[in-house]
C-alpha atoms as a PDB file:
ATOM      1  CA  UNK A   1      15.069 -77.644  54.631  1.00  0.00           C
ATOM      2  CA  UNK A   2      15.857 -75.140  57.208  1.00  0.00           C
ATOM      3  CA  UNK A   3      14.580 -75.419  60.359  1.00  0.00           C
ATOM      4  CA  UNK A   4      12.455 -72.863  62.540  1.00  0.00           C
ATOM      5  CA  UNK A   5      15.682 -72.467  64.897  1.00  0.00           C
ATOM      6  CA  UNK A   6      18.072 -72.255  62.183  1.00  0.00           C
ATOM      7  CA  UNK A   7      16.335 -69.677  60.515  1.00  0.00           C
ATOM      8  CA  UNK A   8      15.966 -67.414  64.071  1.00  0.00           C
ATOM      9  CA  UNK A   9      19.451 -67.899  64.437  1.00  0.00           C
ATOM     10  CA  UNK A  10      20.514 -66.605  60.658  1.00  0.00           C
ATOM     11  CA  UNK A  11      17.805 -63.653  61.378  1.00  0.00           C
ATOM     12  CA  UNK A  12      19.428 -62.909  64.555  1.00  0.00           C
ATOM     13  CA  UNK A  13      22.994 -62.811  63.299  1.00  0.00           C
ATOM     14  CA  UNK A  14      22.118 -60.565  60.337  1.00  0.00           C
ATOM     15  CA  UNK A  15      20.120 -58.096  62.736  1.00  0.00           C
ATOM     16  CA  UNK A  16      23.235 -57.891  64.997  1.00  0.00           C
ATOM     17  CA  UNK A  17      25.740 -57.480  61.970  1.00  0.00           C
ATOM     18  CA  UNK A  18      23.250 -54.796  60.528  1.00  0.00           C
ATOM     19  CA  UNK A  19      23.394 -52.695  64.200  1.00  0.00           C
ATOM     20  CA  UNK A  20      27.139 -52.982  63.876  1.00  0.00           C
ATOM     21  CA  UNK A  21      27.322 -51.490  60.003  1.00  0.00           C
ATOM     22  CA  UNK A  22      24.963 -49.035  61.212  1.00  0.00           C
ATOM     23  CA  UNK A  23      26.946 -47.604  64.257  1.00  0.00           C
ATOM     24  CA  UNK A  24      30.504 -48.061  62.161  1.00  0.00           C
ATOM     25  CA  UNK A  25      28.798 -45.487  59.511  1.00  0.00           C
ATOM     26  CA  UNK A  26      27.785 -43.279  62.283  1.00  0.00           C
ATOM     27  CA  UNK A  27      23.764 -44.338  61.297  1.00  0.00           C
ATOM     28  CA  UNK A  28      20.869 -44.857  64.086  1.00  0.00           C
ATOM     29  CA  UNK A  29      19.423 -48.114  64.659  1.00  0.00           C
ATOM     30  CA  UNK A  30      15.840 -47.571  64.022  1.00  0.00           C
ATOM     31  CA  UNK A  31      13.066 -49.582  66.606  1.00  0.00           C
ATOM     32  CA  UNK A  32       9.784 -49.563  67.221  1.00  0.00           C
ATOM     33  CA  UNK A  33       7.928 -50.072  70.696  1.00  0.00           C
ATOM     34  CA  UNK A  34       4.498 -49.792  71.832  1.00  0.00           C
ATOM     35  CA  UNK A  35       3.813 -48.009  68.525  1.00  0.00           C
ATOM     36  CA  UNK A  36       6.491 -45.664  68.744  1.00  0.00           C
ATOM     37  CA  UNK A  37       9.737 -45.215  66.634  1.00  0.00           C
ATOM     38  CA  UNK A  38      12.846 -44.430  68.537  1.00  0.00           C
ATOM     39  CA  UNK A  39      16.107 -44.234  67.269  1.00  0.00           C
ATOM     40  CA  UNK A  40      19.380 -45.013  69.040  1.00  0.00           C
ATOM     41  CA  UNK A  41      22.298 -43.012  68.252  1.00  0.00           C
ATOM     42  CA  UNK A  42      25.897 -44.737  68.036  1.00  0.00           C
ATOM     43  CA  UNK A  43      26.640 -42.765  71.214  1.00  0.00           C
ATOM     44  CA  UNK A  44      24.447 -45.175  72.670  1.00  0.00           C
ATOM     45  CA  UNK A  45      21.727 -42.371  73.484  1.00  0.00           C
ATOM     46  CA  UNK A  46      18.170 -43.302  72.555  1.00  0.00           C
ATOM     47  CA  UNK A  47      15.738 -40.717  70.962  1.00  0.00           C
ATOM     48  CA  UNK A  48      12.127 -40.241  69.090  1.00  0.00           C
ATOM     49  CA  UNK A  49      12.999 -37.946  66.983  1.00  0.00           C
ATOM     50  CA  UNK A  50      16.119 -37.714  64.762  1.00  0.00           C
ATOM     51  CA  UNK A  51      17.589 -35.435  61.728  1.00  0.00           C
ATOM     52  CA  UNK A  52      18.153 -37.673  58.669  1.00  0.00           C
ATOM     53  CA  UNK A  53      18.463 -34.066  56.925  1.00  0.00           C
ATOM     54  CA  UNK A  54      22.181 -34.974  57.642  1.00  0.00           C
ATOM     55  CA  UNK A  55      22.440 -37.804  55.500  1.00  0.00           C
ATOM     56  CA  UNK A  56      20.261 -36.476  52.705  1.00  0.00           C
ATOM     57  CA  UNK A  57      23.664 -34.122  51.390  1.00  0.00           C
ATOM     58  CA  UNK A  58      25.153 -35.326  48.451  1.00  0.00           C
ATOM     59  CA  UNK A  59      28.536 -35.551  48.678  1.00  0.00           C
ATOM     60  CA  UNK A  60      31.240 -32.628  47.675  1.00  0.00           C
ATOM     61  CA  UNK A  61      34.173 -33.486  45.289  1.00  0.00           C
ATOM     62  CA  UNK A  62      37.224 -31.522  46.430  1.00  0.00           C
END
């Protein structure tokens, strides 16, 4: 049986792997606060609002 700690820790590493797939794909990391969504950019900005029009494109075959 896992314990409480063990299980923060796995939840924690997976989070922090996840932020680093996200920013090697050029994707936002996507958080909430106070109610509000914000995303942050790989740039490293932070914003509320964000185009995922972008990533919605299917792919061209050349």
């Amino acid at each position: 049986m896992l314990s409480n700690g063990k299980i923060k820790k796995l939840a924690d590493r997976g989070v922090r792997i996840a932020r680093k797939e996200n920013f090697v794909y050029g994707l936002p990391n996507v958080m909430s606060k106070d109610g509000k969504i914000y995303y942050e950019l790989p740039s490293g900005e932070i914003k509320e609002e964000f185009n995922w029009d972008i990533y919605n494109k299917k792919p061209t075959c050349l």
